[in-house]
PDB file of N, CA and C in Angstrom:
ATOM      1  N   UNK A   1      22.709 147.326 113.299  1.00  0.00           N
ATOM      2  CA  UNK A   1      24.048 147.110 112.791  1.00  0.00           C
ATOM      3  C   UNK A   1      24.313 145.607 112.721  1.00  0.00           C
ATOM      4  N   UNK A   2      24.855 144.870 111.566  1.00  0.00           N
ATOM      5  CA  UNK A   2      24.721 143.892 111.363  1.00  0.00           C
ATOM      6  C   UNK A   2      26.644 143.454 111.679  1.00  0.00           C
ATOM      7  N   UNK A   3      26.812 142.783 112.687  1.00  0.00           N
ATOM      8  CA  UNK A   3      28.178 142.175 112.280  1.00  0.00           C
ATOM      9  C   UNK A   3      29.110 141.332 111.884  1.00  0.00           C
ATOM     10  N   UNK A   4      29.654 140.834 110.803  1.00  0.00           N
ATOM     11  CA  UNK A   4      30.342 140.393 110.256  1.00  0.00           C
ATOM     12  C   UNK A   4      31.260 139.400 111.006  1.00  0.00           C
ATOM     13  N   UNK A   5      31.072 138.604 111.744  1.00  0.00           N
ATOM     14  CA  UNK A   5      32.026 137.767 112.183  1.00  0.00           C
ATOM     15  C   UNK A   5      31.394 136.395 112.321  1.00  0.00           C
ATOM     16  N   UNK A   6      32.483 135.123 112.338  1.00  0.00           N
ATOM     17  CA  UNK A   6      32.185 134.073 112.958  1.00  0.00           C
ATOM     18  C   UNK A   6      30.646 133.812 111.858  1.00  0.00           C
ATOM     19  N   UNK A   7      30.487 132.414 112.574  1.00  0.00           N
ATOM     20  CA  UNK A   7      29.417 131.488 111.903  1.00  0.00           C
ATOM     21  C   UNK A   7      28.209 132.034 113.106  1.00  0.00           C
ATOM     22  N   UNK A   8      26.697 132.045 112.794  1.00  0.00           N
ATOM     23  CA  UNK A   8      25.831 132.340 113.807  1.00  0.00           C
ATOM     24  C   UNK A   8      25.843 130.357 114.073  1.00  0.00           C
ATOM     25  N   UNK A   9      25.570 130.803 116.226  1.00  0.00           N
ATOM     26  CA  UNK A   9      25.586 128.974 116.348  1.00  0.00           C
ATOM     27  C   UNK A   9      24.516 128.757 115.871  1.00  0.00           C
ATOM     28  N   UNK A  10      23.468 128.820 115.841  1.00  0.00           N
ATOM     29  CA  UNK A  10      22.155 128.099 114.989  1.00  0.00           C
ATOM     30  C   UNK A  10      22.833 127.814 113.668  1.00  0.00           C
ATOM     31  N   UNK A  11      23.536 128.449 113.052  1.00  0.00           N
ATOM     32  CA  UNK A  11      23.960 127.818 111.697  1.00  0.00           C
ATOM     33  C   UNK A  11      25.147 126.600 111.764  1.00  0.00           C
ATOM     34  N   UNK A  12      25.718 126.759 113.007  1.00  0.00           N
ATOM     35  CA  UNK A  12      27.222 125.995 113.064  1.00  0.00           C
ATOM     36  C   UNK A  12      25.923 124.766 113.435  1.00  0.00           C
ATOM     37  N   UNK A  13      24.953 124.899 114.531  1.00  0.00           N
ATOM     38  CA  UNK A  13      24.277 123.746 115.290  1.00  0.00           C
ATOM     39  C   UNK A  13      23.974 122.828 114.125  1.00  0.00           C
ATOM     40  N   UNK A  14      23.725 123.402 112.599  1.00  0.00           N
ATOM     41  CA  UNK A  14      22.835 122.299 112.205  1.00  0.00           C
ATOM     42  C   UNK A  14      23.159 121.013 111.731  1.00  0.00           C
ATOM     43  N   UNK A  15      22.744 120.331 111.518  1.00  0.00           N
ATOM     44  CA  UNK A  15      23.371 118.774 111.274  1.00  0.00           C
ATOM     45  C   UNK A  15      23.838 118.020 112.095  1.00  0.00           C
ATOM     46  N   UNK A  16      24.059 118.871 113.458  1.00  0.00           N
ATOM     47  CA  UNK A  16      24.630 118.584 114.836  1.00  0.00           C
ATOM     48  C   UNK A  16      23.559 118.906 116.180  1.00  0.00           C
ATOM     49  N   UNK A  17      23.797 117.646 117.303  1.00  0.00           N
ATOM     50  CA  UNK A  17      22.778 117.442 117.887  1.00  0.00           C
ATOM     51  C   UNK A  17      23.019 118.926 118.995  1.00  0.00           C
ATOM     52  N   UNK A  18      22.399 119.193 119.990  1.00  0.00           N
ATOM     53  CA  UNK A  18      23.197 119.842 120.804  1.00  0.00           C
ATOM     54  C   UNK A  18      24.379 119.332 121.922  1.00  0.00           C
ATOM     55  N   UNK A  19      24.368 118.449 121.801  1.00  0.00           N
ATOM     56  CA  UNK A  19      25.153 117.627 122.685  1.00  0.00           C
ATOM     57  C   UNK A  19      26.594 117.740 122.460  1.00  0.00           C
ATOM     58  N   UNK A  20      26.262 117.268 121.103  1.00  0.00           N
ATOM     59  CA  UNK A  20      27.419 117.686 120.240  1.00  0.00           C
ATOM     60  C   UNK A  20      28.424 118.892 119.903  1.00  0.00           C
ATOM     61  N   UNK A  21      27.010 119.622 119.631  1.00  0.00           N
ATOM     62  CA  UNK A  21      27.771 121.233 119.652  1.00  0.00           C
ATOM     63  C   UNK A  21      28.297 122.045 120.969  1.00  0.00           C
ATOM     64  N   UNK A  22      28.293 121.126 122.197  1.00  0.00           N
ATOM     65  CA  UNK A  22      28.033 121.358 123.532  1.00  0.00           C
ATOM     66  C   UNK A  22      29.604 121.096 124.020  1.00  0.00           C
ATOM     67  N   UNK A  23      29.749 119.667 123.637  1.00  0.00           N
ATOM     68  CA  UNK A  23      31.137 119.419 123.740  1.00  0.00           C
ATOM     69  C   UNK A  23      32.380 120.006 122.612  1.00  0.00           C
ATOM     70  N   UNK A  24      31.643 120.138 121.901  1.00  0.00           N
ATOM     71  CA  UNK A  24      32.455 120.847 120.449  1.00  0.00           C
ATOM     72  C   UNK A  24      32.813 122.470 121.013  1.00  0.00           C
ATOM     73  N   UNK A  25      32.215 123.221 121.960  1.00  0.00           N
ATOM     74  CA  UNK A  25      32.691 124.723 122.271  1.00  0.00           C
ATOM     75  C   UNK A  25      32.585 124.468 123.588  1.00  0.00           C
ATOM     76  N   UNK A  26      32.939 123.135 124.633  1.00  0.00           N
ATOM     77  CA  UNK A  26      33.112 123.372 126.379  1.00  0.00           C
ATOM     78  C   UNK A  26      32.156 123.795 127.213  1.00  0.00           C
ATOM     79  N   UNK A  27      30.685 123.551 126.659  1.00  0.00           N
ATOM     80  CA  UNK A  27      30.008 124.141 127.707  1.00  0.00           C
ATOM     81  C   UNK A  27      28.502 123.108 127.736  1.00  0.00           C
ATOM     82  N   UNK A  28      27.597 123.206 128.288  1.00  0.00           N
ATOM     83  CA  UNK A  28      26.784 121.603 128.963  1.00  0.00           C
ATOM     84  C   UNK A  28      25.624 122.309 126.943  1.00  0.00           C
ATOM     85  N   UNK A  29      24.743 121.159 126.951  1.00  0.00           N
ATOM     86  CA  UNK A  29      24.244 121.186 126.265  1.00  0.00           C
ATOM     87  C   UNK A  29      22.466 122.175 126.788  1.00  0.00           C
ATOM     88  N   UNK A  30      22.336 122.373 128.142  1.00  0.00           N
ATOM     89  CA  UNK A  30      21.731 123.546 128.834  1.00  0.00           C
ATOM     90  C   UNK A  30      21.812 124.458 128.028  1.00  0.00           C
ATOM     91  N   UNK A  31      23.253 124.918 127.681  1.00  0.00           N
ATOM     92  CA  UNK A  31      23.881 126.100 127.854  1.00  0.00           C
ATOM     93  C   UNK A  31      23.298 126.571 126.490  1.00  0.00           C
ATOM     94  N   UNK A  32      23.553 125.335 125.141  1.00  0.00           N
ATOM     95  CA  UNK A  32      23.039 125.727 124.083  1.00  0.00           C
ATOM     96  C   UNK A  32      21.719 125.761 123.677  1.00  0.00           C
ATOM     97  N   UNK A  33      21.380 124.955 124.632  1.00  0.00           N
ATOM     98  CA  UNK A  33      19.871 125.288 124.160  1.00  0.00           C
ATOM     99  C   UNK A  33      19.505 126.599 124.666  1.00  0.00           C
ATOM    100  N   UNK A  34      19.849 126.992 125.805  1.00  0.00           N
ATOM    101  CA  UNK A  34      19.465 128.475 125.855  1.00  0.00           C
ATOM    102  C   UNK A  34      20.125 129.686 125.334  1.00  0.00           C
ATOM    103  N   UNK A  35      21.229 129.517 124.443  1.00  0.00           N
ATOM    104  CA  UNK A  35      21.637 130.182 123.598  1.00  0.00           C
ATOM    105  C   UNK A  35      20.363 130.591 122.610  1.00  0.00           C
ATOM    106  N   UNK A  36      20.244 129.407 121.995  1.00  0.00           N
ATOM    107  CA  UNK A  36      19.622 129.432 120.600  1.00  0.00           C
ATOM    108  C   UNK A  36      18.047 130.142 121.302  1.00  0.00           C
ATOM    109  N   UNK A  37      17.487 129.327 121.975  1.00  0.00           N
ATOM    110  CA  UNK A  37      16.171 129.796 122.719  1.00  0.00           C
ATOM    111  C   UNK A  37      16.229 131.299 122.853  1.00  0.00           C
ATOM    112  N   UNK A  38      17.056 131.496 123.150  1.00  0.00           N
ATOM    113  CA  UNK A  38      16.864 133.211 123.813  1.00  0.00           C
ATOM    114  C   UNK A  38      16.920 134.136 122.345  1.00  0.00           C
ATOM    115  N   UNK A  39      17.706 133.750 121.660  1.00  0.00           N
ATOM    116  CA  UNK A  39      18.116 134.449 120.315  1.00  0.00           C
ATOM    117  C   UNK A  39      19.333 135.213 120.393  1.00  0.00           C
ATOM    118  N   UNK A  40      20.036 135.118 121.204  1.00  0.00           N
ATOM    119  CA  UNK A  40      21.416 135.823 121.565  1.00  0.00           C
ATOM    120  C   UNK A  40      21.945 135.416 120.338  1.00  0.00           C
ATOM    121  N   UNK A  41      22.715 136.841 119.951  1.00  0.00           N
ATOM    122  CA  UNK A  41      23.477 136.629 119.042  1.00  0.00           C
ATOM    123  C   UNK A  41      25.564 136.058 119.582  1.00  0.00           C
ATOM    124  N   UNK A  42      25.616 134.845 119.482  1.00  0.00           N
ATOM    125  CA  UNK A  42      26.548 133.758 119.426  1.00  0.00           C
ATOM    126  C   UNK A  42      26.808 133.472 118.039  1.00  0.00           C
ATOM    127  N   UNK A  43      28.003 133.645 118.399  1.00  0.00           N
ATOM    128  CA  UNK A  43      29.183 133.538 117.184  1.00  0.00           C
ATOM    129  C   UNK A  43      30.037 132.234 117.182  1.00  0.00           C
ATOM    130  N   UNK A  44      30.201 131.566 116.402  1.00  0.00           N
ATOM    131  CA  UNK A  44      31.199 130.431 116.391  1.00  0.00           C
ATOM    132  C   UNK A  44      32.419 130.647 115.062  1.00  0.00           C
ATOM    133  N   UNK A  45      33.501 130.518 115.869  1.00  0.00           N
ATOM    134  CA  UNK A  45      34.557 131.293 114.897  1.00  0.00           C
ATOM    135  C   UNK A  45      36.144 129.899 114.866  1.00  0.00           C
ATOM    136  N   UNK A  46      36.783 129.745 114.250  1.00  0.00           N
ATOM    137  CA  UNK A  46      37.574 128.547 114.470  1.00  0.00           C
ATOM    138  C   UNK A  46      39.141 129.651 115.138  1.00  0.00           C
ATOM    139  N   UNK A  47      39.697 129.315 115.710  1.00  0.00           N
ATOM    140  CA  UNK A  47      41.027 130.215 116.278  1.00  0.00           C
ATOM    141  C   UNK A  47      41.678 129.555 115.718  1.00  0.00           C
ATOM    142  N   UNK A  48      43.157 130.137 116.066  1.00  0.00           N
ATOM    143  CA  UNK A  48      44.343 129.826 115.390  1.00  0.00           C
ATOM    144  C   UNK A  48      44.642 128.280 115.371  1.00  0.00           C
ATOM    145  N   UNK A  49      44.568 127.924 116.273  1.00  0.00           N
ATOM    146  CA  UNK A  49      44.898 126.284 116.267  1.00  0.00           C
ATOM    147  C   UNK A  49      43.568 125.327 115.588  1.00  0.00           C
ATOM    148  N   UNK A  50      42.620 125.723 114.917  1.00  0.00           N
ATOM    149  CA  UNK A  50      41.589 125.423 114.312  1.00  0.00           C
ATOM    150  C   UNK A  50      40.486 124.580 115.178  1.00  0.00           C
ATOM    151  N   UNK A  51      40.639 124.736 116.380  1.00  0.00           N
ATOM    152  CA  UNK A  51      39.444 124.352 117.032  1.00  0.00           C
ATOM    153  C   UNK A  51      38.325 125.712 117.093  1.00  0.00           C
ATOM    154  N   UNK A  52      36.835 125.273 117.023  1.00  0.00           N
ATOM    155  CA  UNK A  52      35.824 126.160 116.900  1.00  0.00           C
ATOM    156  C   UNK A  52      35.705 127.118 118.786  1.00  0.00           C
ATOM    157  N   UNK A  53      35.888 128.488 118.562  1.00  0.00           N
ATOM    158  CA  UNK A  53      35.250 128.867 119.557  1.00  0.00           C
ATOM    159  C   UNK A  53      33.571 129.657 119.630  1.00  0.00           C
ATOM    160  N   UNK A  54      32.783 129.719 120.779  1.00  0.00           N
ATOM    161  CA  UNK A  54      31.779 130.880 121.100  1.00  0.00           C
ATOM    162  C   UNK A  54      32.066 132.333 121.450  1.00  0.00           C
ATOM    163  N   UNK A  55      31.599 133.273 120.724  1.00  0.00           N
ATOM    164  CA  UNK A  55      31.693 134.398 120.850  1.00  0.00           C
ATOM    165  C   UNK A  55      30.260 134.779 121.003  1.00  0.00           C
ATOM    166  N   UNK A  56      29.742 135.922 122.085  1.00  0.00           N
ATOM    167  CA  UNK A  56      28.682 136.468 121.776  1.00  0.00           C
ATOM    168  C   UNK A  56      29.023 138.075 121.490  1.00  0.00           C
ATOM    169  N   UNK A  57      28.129 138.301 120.688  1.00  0.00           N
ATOM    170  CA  UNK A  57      28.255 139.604 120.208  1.00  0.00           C
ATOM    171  C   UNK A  57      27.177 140.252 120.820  1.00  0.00           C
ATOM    172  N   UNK A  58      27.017 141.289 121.517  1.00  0.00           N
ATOM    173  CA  UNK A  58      26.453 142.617 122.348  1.00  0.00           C
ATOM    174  C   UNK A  58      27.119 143.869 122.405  1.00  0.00           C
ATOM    175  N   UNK A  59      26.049 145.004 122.430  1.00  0.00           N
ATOM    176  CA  UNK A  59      26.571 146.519 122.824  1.00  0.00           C
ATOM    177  C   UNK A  59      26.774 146.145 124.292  1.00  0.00           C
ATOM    178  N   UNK A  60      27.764 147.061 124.394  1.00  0.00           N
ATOM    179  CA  UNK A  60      28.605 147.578 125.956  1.00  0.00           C
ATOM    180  C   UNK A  60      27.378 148.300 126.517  1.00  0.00           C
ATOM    181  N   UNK A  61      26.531 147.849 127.836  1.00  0.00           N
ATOM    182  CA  UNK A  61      25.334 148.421 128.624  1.00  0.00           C
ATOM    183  C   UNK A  61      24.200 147.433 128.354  1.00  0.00           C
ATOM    184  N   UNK A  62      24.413 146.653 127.650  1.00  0.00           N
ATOM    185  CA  UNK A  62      23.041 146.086 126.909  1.00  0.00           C
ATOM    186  C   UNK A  62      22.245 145.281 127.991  1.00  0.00           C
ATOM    187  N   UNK A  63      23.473 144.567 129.013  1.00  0.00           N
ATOM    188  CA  UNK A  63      22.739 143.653 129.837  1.00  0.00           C
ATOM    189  C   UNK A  63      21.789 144.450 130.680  1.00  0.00           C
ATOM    190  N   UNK A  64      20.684 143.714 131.256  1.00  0.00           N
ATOM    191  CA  UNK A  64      19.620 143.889 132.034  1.00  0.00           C
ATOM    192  C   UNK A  64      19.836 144.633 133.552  1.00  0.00           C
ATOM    193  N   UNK A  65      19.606 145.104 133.728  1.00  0.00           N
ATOM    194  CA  UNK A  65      20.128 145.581 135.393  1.00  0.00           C
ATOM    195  C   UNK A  65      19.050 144.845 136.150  1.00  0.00           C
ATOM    196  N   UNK A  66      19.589 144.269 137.574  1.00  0.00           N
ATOM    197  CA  UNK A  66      18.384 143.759 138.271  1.00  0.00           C
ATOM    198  C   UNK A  66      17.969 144.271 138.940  1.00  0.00           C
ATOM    199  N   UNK A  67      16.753 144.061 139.543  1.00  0.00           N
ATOM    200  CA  UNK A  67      15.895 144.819 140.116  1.00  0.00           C
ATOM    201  C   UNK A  67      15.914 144.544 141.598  1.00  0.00           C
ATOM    202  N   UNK A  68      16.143 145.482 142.669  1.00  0.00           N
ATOM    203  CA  UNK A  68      16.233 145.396 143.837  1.00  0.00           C
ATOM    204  C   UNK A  68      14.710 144.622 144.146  1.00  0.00           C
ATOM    205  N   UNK A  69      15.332 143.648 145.326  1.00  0.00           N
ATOM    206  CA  UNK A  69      14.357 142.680 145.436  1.00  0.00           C
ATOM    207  C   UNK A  69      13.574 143.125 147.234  1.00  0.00           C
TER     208      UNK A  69
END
């Protein structure tokens, strides 16, 4: 199922360093590189006051359960 929202960040990232795109949605430039690395689907969408936010898009259950250690 393909969904329709927001810019994918690999597409918002380009032309822009990660550093950039780091301070541009509040979060360390770590954060985006392991966005993009992993392939999570992250959404960048502008809100009402026209600053850009991150959205990730996932099914409800999807995350990993951990494994008793």
């Amino acid at each position: 199922m393909t969904v329709q929202f927001g810019i994918p960040l690999s597409e918002f990232a380009k032309g822009r360093s990660q550093v950039e795109v780091a301070e541009i949605l509040g979060v360390t430039q770590g954060a985006i590189s392991q966005m993009i690395l992993s392939g999570r689907d992250v959404r960048v969408v502008h809100g009402s006051d026209g600053r850009p936010e991150g959205f990730e898009i996932r099914r409800i259950g999807s995350r990993r359960k951990k494994t008793a250690a």
